[in-house]
PDB file of N, CA and C in Angstrom:
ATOM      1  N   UNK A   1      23.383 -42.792 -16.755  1.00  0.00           N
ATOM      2  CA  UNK A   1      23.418 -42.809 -15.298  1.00  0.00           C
ATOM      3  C   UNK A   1      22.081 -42.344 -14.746  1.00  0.00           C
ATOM      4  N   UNK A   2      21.806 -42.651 -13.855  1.00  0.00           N
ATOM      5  CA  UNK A   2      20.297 -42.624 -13.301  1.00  0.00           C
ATOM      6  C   UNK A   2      20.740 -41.261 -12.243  1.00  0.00           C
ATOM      7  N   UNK A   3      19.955 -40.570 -11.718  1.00  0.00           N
ATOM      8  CA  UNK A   3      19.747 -39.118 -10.975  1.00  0.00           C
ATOM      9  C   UNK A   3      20.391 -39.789  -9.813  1.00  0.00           C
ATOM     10  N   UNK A   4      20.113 -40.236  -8.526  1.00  0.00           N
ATOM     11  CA  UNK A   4      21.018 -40.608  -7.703  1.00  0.00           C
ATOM     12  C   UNK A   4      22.752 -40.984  -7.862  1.00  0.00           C
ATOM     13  N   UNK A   5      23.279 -41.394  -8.871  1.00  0.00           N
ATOM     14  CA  UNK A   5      24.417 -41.470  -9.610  1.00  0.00           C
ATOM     15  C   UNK A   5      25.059 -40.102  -9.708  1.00  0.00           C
ATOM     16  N   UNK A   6      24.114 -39.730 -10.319  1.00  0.00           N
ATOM     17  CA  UNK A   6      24.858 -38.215 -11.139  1.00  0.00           C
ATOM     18  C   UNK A   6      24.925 -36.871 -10.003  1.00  0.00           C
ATOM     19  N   UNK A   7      23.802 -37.052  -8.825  1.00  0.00           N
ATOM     20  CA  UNK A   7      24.097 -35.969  -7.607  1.00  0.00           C
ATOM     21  C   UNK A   7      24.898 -36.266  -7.191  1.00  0.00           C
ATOM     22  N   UNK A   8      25.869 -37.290  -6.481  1.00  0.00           N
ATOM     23  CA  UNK A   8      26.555 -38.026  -5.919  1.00  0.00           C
ATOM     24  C   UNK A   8      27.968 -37.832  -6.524  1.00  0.00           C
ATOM     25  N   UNK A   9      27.977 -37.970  -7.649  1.00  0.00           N
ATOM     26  CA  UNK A   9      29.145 -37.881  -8.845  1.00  0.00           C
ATOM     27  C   UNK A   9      29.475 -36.172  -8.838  1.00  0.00           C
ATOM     28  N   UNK A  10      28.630 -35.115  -8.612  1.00  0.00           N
ATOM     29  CA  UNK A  10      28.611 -33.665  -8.979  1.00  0.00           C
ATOM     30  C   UNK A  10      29.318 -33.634  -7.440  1.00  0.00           C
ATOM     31  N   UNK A  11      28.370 -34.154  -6.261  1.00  0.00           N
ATOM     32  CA  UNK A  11      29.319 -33.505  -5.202  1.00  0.00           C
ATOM     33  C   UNK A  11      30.526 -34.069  -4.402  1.00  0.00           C
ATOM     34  N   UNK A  12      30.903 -35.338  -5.260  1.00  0.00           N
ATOM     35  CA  UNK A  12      32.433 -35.874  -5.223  1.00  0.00           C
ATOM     36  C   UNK A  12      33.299 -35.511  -5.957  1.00  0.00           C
ATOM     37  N   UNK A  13      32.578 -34.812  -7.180  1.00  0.00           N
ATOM     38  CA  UNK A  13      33.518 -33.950  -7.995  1.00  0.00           C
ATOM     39  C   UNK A  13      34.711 -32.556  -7.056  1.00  0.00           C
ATOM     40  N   UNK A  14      33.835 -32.408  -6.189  1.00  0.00           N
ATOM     41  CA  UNK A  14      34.343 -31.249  -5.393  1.00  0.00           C
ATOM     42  C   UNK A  14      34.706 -31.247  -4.174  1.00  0.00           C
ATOM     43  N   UNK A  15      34.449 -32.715  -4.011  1.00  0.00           N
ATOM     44  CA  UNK A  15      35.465 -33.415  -2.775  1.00  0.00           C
ATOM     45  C   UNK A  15      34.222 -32.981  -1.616  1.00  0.00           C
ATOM     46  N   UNK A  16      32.856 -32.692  -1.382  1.00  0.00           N
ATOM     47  CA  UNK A  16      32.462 -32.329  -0.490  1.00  0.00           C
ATOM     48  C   UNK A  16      31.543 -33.627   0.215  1.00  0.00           C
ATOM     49  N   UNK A  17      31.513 -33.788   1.064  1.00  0.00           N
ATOM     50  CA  UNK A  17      30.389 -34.716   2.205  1.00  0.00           C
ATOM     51  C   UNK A  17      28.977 -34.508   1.703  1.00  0.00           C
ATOM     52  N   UNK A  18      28.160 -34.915   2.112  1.00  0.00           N
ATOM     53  CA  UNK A  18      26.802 -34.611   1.433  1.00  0.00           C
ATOM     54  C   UNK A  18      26.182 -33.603   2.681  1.00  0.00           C
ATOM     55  N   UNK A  19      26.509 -32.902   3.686  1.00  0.00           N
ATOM     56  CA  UNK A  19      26.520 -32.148   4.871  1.00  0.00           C
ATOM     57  C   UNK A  19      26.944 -31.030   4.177  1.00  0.00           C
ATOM     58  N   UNK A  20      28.474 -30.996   3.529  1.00  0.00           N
ATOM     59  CA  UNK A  20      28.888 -29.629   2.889  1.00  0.00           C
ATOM     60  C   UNK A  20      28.025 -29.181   1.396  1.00  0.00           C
ATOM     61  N   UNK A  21      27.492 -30.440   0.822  1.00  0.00           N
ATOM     62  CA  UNK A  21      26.591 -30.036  -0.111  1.00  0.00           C
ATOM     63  C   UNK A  21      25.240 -29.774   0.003  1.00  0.00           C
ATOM     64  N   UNK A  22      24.404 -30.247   1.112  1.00  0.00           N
ATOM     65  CA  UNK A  22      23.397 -29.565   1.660  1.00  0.00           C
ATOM     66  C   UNK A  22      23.289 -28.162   2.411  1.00  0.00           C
ATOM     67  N   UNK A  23      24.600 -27.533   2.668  1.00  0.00           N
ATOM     68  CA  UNK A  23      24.688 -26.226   3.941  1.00  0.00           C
ATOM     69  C   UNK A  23      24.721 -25.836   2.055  1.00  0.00           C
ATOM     70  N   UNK A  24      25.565 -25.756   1.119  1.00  0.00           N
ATOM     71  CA  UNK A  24      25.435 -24.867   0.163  1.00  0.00           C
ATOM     72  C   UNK A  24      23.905 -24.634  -0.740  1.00  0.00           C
ATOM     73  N   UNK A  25      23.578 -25.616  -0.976  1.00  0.00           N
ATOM     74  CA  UNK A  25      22.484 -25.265  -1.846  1.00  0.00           C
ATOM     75  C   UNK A  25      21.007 -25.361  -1.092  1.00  0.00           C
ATOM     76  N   UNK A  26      21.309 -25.057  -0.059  1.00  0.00           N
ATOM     77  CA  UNK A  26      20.083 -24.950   1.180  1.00  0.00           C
ATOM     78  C   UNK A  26      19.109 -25.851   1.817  1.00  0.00           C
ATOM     79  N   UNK A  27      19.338 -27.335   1.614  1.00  0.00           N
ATOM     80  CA  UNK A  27      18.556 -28.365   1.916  1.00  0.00           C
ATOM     81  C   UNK A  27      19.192 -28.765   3.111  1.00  0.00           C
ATOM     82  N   UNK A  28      18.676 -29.662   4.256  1.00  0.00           N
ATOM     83  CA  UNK A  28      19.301 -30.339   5.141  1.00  0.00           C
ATOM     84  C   UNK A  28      19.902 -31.679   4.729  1.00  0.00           C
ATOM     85  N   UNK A  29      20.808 -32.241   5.286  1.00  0.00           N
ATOM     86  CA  UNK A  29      21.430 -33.275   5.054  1.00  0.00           C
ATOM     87  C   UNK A  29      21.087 -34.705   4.821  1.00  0.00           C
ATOM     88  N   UNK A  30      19.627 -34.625   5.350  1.00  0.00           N
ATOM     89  CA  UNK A  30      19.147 -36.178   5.244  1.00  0.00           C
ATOM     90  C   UNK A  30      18.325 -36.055   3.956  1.00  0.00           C
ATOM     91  N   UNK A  31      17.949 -34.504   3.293  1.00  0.00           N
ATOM     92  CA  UNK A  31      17.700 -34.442   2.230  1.00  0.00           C
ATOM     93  C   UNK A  31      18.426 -35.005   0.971  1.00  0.00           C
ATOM     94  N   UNK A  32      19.833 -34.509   0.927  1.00  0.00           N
ATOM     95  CA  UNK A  32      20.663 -35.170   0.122  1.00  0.00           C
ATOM     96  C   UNK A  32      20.833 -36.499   0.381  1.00  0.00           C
ATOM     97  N   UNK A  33      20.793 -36.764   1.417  1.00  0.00           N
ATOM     98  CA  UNK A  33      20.978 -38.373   1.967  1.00  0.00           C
ATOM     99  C   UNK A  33      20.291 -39.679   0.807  1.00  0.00           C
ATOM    100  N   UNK A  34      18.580 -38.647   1.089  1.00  0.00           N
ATOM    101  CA  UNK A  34      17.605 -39.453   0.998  1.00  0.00           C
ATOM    102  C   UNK A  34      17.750 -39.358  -1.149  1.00  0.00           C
ATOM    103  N   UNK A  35      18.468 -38.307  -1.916  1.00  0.00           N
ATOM    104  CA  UNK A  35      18.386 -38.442  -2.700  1.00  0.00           C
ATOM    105  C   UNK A  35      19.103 -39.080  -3.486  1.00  0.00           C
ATOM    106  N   UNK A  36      20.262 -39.380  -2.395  1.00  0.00           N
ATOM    107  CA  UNK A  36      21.331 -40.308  -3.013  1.00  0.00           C
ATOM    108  C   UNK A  36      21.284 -41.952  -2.915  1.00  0.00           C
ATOM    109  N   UNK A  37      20.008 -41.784  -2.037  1.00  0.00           N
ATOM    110  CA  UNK A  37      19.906 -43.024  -1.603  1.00  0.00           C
ATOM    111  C   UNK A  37      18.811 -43.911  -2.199  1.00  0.00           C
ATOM    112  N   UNK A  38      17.874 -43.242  -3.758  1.00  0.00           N
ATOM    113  CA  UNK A  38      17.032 -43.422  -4.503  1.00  0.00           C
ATOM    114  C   UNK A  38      15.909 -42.918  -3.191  1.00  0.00           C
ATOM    115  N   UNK A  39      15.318 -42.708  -2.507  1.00  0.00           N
ATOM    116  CA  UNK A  39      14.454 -42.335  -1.916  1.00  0.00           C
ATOM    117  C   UNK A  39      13.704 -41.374  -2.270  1.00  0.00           C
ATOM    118  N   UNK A  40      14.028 -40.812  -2.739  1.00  0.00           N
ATOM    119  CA  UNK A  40      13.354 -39.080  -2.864  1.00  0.00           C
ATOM    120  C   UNK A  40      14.013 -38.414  -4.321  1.00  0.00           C
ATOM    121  N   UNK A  41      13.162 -37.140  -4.673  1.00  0.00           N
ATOM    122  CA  UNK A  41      13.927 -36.738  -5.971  1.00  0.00           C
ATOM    123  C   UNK A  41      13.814 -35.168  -4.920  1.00  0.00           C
ATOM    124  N   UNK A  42      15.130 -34.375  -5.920  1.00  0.00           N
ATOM    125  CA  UNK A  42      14.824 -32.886  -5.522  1.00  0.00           C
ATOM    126  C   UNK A  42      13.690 -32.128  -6.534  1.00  0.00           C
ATOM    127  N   UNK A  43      13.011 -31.320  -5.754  1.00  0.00           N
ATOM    128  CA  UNK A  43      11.767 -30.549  -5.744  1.00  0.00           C
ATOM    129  C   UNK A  43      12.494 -29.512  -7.176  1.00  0.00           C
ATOM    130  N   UNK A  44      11.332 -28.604  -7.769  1.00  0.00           N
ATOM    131  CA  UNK A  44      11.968 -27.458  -8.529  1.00  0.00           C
ATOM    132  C   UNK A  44      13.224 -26.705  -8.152  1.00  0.00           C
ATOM    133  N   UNK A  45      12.404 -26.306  -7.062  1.00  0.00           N
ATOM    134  CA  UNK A  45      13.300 -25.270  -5.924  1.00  0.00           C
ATOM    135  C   UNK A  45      14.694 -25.915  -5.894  1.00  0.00           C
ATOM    136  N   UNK A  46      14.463 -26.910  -5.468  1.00  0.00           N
ATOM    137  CA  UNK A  46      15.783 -27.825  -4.861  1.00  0.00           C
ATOM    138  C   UNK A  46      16.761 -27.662  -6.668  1.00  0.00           C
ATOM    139  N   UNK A  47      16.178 -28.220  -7.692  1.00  0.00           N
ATOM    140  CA  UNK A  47      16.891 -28.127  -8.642  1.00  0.00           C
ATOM    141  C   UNK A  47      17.665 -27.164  -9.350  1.00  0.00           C
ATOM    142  N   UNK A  48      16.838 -25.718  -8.864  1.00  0.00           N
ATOM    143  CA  UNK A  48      17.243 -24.287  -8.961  1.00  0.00           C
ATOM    144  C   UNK A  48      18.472 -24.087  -8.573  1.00  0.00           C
ATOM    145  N   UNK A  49      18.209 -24.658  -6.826  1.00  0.00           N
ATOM    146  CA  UNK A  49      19.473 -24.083  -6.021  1.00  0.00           C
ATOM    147  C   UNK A  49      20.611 -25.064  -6.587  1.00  0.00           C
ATOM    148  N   UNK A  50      21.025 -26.251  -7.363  1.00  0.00           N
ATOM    149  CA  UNK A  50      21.684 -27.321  -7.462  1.00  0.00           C
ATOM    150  C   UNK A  50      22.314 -26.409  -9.013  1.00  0.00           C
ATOM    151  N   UNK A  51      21.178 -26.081  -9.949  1.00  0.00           N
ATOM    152  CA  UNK A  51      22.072 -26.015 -11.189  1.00  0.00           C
ATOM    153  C   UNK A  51      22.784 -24.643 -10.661  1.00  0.00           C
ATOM    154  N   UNK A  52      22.638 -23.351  -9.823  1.00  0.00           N
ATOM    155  CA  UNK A  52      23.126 -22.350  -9.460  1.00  0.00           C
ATOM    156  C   UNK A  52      24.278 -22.619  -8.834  1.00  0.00           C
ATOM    157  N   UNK A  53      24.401 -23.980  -7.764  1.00  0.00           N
ATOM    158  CA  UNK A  53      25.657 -24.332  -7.275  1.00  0.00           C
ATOM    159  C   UNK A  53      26.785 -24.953  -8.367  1.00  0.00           C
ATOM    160  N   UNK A  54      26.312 -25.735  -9.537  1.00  0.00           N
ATOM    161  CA  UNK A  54      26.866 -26.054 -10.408  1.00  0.00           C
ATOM    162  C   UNK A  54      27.408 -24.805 -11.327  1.00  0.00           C
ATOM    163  N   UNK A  55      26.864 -24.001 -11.484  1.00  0.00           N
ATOM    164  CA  UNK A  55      27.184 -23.055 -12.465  1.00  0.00           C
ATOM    165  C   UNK A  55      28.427 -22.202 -11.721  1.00  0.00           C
ATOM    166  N   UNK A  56      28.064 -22.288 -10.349  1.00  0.00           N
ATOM    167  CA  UNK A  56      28.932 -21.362  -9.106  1.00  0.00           C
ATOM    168  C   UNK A  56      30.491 -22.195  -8.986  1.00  0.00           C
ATOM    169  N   UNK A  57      30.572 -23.592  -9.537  1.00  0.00           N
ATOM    170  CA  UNK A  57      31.481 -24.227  -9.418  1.00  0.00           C
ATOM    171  C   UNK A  57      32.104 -24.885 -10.428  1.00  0.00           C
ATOM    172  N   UNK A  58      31.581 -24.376 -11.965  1.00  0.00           N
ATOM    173  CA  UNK A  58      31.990 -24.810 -12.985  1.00  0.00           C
ATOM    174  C   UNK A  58      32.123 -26.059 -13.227  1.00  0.00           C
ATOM    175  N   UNK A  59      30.589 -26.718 -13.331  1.00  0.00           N
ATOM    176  CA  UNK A  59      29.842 -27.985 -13.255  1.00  0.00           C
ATOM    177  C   UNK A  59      29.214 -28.217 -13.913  1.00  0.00           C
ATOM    178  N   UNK A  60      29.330 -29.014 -14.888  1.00  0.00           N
ATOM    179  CA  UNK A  60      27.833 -29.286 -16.164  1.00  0.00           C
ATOM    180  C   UNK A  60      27.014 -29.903 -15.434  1.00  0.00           C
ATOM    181  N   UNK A  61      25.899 -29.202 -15.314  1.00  0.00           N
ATOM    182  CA  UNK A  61      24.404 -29.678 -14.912  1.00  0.00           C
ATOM    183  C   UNK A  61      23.621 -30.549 -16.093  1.00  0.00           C
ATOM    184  N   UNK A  62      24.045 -30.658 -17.269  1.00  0.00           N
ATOM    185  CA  UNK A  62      23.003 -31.297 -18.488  1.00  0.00           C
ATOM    186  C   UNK A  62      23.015 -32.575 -17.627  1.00  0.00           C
ATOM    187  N   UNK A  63      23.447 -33.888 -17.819  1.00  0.00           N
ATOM    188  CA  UNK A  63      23.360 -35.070 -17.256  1.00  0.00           C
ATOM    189  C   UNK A  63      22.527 -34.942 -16.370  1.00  0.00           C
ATOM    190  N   UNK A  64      22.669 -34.055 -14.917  1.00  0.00           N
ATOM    191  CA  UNK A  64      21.751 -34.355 -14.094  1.00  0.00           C
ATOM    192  C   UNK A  64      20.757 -33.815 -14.483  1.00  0.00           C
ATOM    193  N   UNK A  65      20.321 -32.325 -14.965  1.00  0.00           N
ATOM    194  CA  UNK A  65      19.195 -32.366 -15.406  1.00  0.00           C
ATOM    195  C   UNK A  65      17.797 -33.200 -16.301  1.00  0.00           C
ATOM    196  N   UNK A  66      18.790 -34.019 -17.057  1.00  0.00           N
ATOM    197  CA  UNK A  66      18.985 -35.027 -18.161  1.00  0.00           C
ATOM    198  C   UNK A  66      17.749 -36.026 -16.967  1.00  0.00           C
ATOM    199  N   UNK A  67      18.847 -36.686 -15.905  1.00  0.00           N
ATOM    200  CA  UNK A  67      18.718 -37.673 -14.815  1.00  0.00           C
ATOM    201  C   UNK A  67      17.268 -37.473 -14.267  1.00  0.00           C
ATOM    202  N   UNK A  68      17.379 -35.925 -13.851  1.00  0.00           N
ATOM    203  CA  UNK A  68      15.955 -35.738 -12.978  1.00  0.00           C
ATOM    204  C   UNK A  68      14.814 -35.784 -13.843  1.00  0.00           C
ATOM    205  N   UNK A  69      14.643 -34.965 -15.168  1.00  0.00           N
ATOM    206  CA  UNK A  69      13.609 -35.311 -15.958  1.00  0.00           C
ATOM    207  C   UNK A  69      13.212 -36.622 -16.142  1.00  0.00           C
ATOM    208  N   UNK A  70      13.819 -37.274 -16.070  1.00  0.00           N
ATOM    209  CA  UNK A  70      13.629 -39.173 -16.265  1.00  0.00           C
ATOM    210  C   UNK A  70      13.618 -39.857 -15.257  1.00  0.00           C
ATOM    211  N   UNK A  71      13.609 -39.265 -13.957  1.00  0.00           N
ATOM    212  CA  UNK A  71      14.058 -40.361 -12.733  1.00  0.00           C
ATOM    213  C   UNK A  71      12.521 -40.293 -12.241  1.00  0.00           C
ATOM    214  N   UNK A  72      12.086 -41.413 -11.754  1.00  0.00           N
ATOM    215  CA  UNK A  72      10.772 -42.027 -11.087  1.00  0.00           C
ATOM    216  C   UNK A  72      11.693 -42.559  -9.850  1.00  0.00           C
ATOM    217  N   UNK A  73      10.970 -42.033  -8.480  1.00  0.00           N
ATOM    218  CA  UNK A  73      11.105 -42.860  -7.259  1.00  0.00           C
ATOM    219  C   UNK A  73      10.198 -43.982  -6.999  1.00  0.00           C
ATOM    220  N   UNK A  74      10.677 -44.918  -6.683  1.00  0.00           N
ATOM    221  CA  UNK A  74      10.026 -46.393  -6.451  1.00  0.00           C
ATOM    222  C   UNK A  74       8.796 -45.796  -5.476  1.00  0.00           C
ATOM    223  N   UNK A  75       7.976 -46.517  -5.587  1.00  0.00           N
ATOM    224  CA  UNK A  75       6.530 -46.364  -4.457  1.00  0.00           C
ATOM    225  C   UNK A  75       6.933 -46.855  -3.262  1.00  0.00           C
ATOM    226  N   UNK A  76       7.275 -46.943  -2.291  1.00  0.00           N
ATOM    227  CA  UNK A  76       7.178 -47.120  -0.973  1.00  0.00           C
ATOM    228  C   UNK A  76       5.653 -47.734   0.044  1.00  0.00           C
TER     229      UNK A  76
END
């Protein structure tokens, strides 16, 4: 599964909007938007706060970590 797949998949796991998964792990909403939407990848930081929400919710992070090490955003 490619990184947009697998964020998407983590915060439907928990039934949340991508609004309730941005207020938790501290990004704004068009952030997640834009990462679900292949646009953008999350930053270190951003990945910090994501495997901490995963760990906070009893969530395997390998896959996505897996995802982000390998994911290239298209050039624009």
């Amino acid at each position: 599964m490619n990184f947009p797949e697998e964020i998407r998949k983590i915060r439907q796991r928990l039934f949340m909007t991508q609004e309730d998964f941005a207020k938790e792990i501290g990004v704004a909403f068009s952030t997640v938007n834009r990462w679900e939407g292949a646009k953008s990848k999350p930053n270190l930081s951003a990945m910090k706060s994501i495997k901490e929400f995963c760990l906070k919710h009893d969530v395997d992070f390998s896959a996505l970590e897996e995802a982000w090490l390998n994911y290239r955003t298209e050039d624009k």
